[in-house]
Protein backbone atom coordinates (compact mmCIF):
# COMPACT_ATOMS: atom_id res chain seq x y z
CA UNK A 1 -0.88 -46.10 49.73
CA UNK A 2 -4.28 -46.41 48.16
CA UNK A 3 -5.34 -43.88 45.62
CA UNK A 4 -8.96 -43.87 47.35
CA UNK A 5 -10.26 -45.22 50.11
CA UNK A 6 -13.04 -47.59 50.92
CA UNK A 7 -14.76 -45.67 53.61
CA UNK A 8 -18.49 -44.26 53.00
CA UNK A 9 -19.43 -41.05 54.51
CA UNK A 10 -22.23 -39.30 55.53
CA UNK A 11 -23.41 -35.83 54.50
CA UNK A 12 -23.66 -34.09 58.16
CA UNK A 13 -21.22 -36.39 59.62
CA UNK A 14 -19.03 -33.84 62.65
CA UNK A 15 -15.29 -33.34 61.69
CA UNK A 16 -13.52 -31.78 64.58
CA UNK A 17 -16.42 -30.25 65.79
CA UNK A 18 -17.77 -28.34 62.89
CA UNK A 19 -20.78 -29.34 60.35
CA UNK A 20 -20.03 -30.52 57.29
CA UNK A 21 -20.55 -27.80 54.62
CA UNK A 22 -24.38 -28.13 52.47
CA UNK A 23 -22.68 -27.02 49.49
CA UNK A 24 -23.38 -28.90 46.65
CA UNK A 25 -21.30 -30.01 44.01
CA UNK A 26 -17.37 -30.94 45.58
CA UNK A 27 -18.39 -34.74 46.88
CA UNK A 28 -14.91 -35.15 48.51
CA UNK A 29 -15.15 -36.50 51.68
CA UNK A 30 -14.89 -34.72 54.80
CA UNK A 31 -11.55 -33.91 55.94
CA UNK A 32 -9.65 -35.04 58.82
CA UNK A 33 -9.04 -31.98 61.28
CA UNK A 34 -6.00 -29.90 60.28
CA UNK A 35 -2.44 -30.30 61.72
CA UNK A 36 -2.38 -26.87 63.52
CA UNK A 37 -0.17 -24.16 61.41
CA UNK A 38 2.10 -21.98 64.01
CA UNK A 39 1.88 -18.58 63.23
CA UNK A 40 3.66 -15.06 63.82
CA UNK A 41 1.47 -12.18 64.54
CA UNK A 42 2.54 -10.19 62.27
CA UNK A 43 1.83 -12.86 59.48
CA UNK A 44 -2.32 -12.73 60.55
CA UNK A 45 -1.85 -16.32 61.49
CA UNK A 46 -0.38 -17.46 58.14
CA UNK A 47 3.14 -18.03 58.31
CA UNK A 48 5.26 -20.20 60.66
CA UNK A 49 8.16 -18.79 61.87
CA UNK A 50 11.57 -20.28 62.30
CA UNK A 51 12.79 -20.47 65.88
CA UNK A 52 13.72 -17.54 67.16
CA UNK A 53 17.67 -16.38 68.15
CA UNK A 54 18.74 -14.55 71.46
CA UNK A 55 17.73 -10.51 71.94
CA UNK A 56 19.92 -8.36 73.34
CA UNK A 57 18.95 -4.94 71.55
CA UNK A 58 21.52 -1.89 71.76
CA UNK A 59 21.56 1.24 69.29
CA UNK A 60 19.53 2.06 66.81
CA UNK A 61 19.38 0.89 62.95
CA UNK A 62 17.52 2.31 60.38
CA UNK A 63 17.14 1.60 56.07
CA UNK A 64 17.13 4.64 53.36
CA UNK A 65 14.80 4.64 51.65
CA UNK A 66 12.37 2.64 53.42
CA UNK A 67 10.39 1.44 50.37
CA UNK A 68 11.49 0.46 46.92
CA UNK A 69 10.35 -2.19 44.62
CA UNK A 70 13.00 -5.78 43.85
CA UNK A 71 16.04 -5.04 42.85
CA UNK A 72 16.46 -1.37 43.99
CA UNK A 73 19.04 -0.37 45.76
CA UNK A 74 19.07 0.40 49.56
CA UNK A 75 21.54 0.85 52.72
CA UNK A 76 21.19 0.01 56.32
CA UNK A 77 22.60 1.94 59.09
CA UNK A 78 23.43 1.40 62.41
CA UNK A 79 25.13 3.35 65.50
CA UNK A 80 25.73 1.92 69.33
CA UNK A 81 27.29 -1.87 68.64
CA UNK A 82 29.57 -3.33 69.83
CA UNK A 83 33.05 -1.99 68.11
CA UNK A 84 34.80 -3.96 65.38
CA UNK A 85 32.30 -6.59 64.96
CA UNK A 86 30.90 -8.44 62.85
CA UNK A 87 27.73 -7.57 61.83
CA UNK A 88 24.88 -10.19 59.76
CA UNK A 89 21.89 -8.76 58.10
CA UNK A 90 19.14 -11.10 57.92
CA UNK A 91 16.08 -10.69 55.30
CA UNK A 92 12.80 -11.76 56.78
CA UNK A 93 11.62 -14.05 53.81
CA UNK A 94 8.68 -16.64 52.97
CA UNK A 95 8.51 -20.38 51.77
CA UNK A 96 4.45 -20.69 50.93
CA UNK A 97 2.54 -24.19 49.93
CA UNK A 98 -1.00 -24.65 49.17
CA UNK A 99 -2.22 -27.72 51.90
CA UNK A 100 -4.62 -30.30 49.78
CA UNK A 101 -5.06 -33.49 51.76
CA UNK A 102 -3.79 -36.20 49.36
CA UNK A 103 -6.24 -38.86 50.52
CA UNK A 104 -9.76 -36.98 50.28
CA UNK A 105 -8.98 -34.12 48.20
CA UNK A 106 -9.92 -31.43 50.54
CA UNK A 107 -8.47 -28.22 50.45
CA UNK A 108 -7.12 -26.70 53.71
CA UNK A 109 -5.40 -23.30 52.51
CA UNK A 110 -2.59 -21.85 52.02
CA UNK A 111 0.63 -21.41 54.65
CA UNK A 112 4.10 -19.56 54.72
CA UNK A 113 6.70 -20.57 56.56
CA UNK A 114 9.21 -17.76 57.62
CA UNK A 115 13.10 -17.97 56.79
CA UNK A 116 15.76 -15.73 57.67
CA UNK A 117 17.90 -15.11 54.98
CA UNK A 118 21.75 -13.74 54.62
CA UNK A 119 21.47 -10.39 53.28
CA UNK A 120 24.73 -9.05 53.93
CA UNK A 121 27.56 -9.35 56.31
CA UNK A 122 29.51 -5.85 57.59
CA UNK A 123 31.81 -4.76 60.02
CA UNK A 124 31.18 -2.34 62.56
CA UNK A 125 33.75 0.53 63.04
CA UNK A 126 36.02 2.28 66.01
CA UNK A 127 32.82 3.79 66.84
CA UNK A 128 30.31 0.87 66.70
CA UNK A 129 28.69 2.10 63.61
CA UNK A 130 28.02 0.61 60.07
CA UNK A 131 26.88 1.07 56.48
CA UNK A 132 25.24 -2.00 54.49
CA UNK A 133 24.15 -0.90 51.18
CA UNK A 134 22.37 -3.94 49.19
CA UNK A 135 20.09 -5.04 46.05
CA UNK A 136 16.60 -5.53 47.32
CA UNK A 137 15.98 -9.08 47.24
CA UNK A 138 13.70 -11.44 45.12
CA UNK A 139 10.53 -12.57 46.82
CA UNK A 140 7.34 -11.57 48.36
CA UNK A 141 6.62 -8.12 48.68
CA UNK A 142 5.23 -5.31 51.62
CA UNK A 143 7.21 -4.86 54.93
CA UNK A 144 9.90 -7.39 55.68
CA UNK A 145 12.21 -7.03 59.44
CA UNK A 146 15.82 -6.87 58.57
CA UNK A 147 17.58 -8.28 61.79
CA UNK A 148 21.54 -7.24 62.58
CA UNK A 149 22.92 -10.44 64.13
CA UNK A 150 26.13 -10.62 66.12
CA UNK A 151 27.37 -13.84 67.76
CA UNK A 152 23.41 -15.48 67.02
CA UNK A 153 21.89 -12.65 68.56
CA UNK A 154 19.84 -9.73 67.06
CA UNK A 155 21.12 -6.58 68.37
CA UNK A 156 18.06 -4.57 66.74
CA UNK A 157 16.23 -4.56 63.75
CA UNK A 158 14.24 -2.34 61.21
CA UNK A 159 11.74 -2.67 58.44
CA UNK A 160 11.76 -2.10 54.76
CA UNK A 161 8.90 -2.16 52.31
CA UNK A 162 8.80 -4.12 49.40
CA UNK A 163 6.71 -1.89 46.73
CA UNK A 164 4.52 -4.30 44.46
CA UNK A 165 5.18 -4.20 40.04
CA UNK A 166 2.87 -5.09 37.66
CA UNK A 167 3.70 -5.55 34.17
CA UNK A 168 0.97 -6.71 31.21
CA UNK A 169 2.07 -7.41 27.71
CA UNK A 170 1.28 -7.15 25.22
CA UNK A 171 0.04 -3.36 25.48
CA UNK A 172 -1.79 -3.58 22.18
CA UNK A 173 -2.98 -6.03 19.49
CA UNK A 174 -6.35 -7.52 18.18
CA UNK A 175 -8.99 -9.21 20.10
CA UNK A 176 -8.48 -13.06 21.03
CA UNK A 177 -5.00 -11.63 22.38
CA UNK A 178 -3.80 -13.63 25.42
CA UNK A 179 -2.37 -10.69 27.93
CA UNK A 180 -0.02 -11.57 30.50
CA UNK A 181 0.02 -9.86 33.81
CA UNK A 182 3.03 -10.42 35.57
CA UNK A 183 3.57 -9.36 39.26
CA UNK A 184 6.23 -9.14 41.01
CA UNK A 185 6.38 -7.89 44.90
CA UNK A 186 3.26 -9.71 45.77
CA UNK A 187 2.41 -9.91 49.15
CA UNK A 188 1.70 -13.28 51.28
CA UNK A 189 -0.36 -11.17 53.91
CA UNK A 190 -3.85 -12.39 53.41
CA UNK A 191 -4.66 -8.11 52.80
CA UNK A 192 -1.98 -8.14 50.55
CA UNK A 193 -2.20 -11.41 47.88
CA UNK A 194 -4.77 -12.89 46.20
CA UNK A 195 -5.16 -9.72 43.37
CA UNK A 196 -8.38 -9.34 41.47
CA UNK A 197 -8.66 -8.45 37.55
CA UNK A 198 -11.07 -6.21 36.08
CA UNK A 199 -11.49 -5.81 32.15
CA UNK A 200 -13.38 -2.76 31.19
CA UNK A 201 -14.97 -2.78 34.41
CA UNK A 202 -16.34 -6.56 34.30
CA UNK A 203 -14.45 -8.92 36.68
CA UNK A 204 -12.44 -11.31 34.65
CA UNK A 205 -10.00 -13.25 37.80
CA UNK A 206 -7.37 -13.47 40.66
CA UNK A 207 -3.92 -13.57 40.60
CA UNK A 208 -1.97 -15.56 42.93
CA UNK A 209 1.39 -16.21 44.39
CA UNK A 210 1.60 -19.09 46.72
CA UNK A 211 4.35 -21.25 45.84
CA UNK A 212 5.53 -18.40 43.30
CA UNK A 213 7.22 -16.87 45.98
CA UNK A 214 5.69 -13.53 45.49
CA UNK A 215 5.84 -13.76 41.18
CA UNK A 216 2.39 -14.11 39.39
CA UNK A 217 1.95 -14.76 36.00
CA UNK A 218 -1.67 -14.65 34.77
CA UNK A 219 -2.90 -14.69 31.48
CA UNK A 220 -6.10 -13.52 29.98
CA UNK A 221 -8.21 -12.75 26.51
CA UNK A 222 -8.75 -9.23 25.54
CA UNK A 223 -12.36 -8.63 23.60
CA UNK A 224 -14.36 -5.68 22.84
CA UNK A 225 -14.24 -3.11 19.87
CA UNK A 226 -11.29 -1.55 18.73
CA UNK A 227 -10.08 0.97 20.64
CA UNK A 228 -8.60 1.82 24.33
CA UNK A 229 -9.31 -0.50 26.90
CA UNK A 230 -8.85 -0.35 30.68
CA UNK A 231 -7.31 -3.20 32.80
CA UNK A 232 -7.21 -2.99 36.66
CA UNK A 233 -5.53 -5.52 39.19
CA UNK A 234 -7.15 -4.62 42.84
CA UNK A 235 -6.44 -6.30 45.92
CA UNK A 236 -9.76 -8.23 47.39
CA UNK A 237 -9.65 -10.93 49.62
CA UNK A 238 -13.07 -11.60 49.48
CA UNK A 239 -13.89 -13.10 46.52
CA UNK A 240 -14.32 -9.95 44.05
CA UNK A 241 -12.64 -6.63 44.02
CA UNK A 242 -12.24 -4.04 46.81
CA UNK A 243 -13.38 -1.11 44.85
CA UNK A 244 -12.34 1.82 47.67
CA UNK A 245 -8.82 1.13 48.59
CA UNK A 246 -8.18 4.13 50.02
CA UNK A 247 -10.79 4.06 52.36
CA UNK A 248 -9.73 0.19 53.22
CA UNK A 249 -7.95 -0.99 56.82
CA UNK A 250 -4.59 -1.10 54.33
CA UNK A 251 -4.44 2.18 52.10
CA UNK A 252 -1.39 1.50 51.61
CA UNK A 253 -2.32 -1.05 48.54
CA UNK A 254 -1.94 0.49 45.38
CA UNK A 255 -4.68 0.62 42.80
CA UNK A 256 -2.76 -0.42 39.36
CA UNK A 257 -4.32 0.22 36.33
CA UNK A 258 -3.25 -0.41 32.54
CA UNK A 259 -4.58 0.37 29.41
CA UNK A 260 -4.72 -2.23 26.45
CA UNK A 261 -5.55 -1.37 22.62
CA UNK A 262 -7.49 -3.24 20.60
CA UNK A 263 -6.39 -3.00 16.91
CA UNK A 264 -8.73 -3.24 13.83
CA UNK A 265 -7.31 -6.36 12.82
CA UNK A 266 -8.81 -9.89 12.47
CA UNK A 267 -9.41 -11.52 15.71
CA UNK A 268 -6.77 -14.42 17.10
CA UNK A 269 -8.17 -17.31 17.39
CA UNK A 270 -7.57 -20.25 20.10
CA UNK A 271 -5.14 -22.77 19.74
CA UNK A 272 -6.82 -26.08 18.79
CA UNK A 273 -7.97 -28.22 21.92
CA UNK A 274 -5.55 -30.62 21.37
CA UNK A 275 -3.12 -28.01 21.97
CA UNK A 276 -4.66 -26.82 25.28
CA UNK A 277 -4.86 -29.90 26.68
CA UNK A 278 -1.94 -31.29 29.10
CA UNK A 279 0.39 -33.54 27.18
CA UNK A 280 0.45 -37.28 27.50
CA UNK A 281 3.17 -38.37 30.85
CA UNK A 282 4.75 -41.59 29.44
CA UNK A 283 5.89 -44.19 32.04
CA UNK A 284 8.93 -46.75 31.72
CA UNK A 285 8.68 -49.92 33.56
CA UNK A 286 9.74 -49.98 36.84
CA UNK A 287 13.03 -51.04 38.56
CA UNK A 288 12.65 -54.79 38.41
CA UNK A 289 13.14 -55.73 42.43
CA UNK A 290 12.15 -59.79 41.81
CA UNK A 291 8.55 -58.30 43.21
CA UNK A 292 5.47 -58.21 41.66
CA UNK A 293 4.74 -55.43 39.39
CA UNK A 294 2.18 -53.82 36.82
CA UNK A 295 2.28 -50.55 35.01
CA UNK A 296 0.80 -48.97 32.11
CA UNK A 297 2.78 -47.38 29.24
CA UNK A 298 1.36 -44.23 29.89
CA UNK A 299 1.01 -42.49 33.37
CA UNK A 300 -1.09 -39.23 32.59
CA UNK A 301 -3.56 -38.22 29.58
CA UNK A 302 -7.17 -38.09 28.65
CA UNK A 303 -10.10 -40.81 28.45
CA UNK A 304 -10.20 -43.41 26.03
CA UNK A 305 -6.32 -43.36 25.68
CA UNK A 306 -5.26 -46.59 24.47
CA UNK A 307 -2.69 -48.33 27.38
CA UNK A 308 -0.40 -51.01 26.93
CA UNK A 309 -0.39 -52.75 30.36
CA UNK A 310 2.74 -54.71 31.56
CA UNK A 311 2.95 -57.22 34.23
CA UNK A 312 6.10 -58.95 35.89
CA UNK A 313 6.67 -61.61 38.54
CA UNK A 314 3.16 -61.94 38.64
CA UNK A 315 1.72 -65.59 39.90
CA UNK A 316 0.96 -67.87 36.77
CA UNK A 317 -2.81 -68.17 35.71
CA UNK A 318 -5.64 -66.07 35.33
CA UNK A 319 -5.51 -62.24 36.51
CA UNK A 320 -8.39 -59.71 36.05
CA UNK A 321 -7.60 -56.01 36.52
CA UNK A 322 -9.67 -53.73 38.07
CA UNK A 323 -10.05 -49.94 37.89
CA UNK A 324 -10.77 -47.53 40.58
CA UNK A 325 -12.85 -44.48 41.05
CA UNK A 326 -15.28 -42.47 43.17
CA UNK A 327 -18.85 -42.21 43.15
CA UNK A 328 -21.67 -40.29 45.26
CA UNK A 329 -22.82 -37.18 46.34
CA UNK A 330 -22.86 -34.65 49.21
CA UNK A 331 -25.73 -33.11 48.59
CA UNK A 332 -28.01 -36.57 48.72
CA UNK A 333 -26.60 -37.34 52.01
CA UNK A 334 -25.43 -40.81 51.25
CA UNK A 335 -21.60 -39.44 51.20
CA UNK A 336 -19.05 -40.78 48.25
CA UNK A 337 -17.78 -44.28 48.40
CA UNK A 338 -15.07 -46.05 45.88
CA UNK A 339 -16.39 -48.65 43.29
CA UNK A 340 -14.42 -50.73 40.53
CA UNK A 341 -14.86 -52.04 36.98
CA UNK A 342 -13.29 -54.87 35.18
CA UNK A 343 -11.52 -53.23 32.79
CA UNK A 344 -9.80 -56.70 31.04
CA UNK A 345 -8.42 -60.29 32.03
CA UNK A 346 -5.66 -62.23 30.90
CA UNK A 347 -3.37 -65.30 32.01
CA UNK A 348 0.04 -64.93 33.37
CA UNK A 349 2.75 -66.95 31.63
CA UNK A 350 4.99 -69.17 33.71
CA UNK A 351 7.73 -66.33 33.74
CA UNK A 352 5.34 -64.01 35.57
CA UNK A 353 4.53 -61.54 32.72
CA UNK A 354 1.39 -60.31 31.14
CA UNK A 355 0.17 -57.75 28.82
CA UNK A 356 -3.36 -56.38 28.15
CA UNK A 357 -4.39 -53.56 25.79
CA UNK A 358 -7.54 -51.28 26.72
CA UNK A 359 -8.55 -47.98 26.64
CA UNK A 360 -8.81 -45.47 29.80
CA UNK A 361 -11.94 -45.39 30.86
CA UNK A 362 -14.69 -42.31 30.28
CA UNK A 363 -14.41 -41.43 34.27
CA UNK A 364 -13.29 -38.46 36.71
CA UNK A 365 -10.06 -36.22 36.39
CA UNK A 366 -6.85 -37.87 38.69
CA UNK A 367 -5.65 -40.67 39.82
CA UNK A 368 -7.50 -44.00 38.99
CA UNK A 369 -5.80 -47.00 40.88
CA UNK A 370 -5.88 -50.55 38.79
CA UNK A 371 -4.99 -53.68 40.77
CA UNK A 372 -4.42 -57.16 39.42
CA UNK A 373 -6.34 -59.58 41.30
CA UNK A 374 -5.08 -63.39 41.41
CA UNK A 375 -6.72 -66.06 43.25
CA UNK A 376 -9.06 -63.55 44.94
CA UNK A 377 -6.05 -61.30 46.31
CA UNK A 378 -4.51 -57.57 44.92
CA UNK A 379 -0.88 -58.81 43.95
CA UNK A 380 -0.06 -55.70 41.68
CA UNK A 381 -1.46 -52.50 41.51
CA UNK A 382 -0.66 -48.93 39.33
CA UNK A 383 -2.14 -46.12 38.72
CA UNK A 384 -3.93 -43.44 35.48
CA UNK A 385 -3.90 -40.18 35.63
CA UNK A 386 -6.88 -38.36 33.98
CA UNK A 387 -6.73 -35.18 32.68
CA UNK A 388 -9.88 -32.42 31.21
CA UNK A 389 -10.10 -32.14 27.69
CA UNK A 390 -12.60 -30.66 25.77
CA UNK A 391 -14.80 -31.58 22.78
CA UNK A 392 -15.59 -28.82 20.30
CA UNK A 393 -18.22 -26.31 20.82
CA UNK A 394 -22.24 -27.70 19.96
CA UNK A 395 -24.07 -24.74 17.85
CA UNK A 396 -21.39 -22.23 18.06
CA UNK A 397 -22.87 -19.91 15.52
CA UNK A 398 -26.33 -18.21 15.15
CA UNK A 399 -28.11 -15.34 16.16
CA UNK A 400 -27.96 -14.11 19.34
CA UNK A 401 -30.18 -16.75 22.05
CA UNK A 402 -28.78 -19.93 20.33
CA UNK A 403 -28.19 -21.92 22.47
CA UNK A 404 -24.00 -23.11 22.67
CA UNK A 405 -23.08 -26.43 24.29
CA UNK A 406 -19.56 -26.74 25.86
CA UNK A 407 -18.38 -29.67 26.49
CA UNK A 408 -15.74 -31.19 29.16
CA UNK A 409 -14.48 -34.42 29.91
CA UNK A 410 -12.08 -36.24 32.71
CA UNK A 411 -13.20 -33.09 34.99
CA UNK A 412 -11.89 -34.43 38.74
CA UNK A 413 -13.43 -34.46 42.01
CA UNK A 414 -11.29 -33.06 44.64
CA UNK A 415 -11.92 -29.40 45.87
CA UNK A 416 -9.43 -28.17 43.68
CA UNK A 417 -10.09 -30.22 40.84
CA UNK A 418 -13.97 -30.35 40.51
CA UNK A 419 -15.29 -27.29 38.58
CA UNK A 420 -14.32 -24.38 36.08
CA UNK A 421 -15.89 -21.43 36.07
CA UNK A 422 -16.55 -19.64 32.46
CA UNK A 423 -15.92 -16.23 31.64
CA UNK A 424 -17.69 -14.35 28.64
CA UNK A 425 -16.05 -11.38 26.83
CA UNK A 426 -14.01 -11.26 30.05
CA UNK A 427 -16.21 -11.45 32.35
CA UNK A 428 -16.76 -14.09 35.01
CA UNK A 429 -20.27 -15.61 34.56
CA UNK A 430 -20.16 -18.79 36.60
CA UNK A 431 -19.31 -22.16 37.32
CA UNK A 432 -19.98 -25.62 36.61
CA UNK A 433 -18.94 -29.10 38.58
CA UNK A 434 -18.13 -32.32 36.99
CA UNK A 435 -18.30 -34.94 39.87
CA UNK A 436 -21.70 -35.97 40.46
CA UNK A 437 -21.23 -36.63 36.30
CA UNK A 438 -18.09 -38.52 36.69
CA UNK A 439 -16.40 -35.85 35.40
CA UNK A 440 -18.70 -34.49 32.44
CA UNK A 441 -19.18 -30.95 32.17
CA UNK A 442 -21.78 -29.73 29.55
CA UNK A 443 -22.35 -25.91 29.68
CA UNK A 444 -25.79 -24.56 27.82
CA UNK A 445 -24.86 -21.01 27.12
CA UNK A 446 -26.75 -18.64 24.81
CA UNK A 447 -25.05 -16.66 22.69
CA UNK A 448 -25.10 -12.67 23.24
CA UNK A 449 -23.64 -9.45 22.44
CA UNK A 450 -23.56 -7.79 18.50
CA UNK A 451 -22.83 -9.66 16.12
CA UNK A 452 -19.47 -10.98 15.00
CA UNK A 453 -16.95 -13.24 17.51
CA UNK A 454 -17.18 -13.38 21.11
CA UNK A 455 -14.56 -15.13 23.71
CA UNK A 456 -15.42 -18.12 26.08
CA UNK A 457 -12.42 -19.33 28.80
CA UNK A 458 -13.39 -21.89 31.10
CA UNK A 459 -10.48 -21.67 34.08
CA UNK A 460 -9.85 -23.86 37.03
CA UNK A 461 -10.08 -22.72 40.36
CA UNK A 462 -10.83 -23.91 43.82
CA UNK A 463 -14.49 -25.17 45.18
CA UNK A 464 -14.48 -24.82 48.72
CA UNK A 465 -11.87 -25.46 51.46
CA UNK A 466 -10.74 -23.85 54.70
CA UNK A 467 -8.02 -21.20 54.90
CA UNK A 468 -6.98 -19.93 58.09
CA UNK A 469 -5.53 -16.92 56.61
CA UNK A 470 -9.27 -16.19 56.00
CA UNK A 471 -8.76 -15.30 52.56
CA UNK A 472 -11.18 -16.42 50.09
CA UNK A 473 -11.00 -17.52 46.84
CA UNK A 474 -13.74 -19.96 46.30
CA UNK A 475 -15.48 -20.45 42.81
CA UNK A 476 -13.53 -17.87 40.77
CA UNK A 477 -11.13 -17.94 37.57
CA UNK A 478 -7.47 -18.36 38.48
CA UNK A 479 -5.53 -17.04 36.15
CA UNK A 480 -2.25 -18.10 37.37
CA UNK A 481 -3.43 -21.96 37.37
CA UNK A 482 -0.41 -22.98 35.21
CA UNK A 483 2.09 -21.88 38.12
CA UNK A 484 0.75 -21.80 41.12
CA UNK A 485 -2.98 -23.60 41.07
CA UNK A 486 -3.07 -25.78 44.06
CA UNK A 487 -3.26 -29.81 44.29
CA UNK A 488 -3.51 -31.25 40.31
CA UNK A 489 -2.14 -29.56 37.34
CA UNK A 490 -4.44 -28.37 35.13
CA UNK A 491 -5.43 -26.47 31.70
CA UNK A 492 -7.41 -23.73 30.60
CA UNK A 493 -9.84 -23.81 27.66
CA UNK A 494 -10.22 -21.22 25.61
CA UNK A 495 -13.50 -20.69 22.76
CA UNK A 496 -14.64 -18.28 19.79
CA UNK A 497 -18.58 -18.14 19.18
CA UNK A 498 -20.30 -16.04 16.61
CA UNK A 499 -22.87 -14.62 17.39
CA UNK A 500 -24.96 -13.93 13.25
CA UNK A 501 -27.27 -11.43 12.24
């Protein structure tokens, strides 16, 4: 399968019968219409549910306590079956994925599958009645159906609450600290995930739990003055915060709030940007099949990483090898089409093999097809994958209104891939796109605030995309990106500026 395709597309083509979004900045191409996502309605049209057994209710069957968070203990009752049966418990559970088409990089959502799990298996007495006690399971969180199964058929049911956790260490410590916040409990409900982060009242990020199955872990840099500082994690599925929970269409979302003390201590700095970038993916050569074959010593790093090509039962003679990308632009209306460079040629030896030493080229973030051509025709073809690094910060110190340049490169172009939004002192300013640059990023930013050291993160996130759960998450800092971003993985960069006298 081709990395990219050849096709050119137009800005206001029709896909499936809605316009093409004017929004500038993503360039993928638009998608293909959606396989259709079945849905329960209980899920708000965002999980698929497994088939469904036989009903044939009788009794009644109830859990104590209804609510308690993972791992708490819990019984279910029942009265009116069927005597000295066998009774299964099932535990309504969730299997989520984030949907990125892997051909044009657009982003199509999130989706949960249900599965009925075993949760424990008792035996009715004389009288038809039961006791199940059992360890609330591991998973997604709010109100999951317990089913009581007899011969594949659910003789009745009940519900049980899953009560959301959230944990943040460290509690204390001096500014530059990274803070986890770790959830546990999250909901896949679109009015129950996607959990917002406020820092001393300045939104910093979400929180997410997609393929986590209902476990976040999101990280973030505490600044400000020494001192008590608040941290909130509120539910909003648009975008920002829902400030008035109580008041919302689910009350029943907690507010969590945690303080955080900033010790009179020197700041921590940032781990070098070597550090924060991904680590080089090495490849060994392939299975050798007798076919045609290239492949570069390394699979996955940054531009202007030096590659050792490797060809095998390749035709004797000249070969040139070409590199892939994409270029173009929404906005212009002349759509995004694929283009090539040379990026070396050689001459296959009469056992087939070749080797040719270059560097990666300066070009977008993910996968970069290169194909050896020979006699006019594509006999061999690999891949490189680019990842972001970052170059160190332009004018980083002077008085407040210097101006700051930072600096990205091997930014990518699909809808999950093509911008990172920057957040200052922890709060979310912005974002910036790196495909109509070929995945360049520079960020002018002038320095505020009092003097001394300030924080810059630049997080991915998602563009644009369509999400039939309706939540949305578009152009904000994710904070869990390391576990659960969708599509490519990716790093976080993290600054210090001073701002002088």
């Amino acid at each position: 399968m081709r990395l990219f395709t050849k096709q050119k597309v137009g800005l206001v083509a029709l896909v499936a019968g809605a316009a093409v979004s004017l929004i500038a900045c993503s360039n993928a191409k638009p998608a293909e219409k959606p396989a259709p996502v079945a849905a329960t309605a209980a899920a708000s049209a965002t999980a698929s549910a497994t088939a469904t057994p036989k009903v044939n209710y009788v009794g009644e069957m109830k859990v104590t306590p209804a609510a308690g968070p993972i791992g708490s203990d819990a019984k279910a009752t029942g009265n009116g079956f069927t005597p000295n049966a066998d009774i299964q418990l099932l535990w309504q559970d969730m299997k989520g994925q984030w949907n990125v088409d892997k051909t044009d990089g657009s982003f199509k959502g999130r989706s949960f599958k249900e599965e009925r799990v075993p949760l424990v298996t008792v035996k009715t007495d004389a009288k038809g009645s039961f006791e199940a006690p059992f360890k609330v399971p591991d998973g997604y969180g709010f109100v999951h159906t317990i089913w009581a199964v007899q011969d594949s058929t659910v003789k009745n049911q009940a519900g049980f609450s899953v009560k959301m956790q959230v944990e943040m260490t460290p509690t204390s410590g001096p500014p530059g600290t990274p803070v986890r916040v770790k959830v546990t409990g999250m909901g896949w409900n679109n009015l129950e995930n996607s959990w917002q982060l406020n820092v001393d009242n300045k939104y910093n990020g979400w929180i997410s739990s997609v393929t986590t199955h209902g476990t976040a872990n999101g990280t973030f840099i505490i600044s400000g003055n020494p001192g008590k500082h608040i941290v909130q994690l509120l539910h909003g599925w648009s975008f920002v915060p829902y400030l008035n929970n109580q008041q919302s269409p689910r009350p029943d979302r907690e507010m969590f709030e945690r303080d955080f003390t900033i010790t009179n201590v020197a700041a921590v700095m940032p781990p070098s940007l070597d550090a924060q970038a991904l680590p080089l993916v090495r490849r060994e050569a392939p299975k050798d099949d007798g076919k045609p074959a290239i492949w570069t010593d390394v699979a996955s790093g940054p531009i202007n990483q030096p590659l050792v090509l490797k060809g095998l039962h390749l035709p004797a003679g000249p070969v040139e090898f070409k590199w892939f990308r994409v270029t173009g632009n929404r906005i212009s209306g002349g759509g995004w089409q694929e283009k090539d460079s040379t990026v070396g040629n050689g001459t296959v030896a009469a056992d087939g093999t070749v080797t040719l030493n270059f560097k990666a080229l300066d070009d977008l973030g993910g996968p970069h097809r290169i194909e050896a051509i020979a006699g006019g025709k594509t006999v061999a073809s690999t891949d490189y994958t680019i990842t972001p690094t970052a170059l160190p910060v332009e004018n980083a110190s002077g008085p407040a209104g210097t101006v700051a340049n930072f600096h990205l490169k091997g930014v990518g172009w699909t809808e999950t891939a093509n911008i990172y939004m920057m957040v200052y002192d922890g709060a979310y300013m912005g974002f910036a796109c790196g495909f109509n640059s070929q995945g360049d990023i520079q960020i002018p930013l002038p320095l505020s605030g009092a003097p001394g050291i300030h924080f810059v993160d630049l997080y991915p996130g998602i563009y644009k995309g369509t999400d039939v759960a309706g939540t949305d998450n578009y152009r904000e800092p994710q904070l869990t990106y390391a576990e659960d971003h969708p599509g490519e993985k990716l790093p976080a960069f993290h600054f210090t500026v001073n701002v002088t006298p």
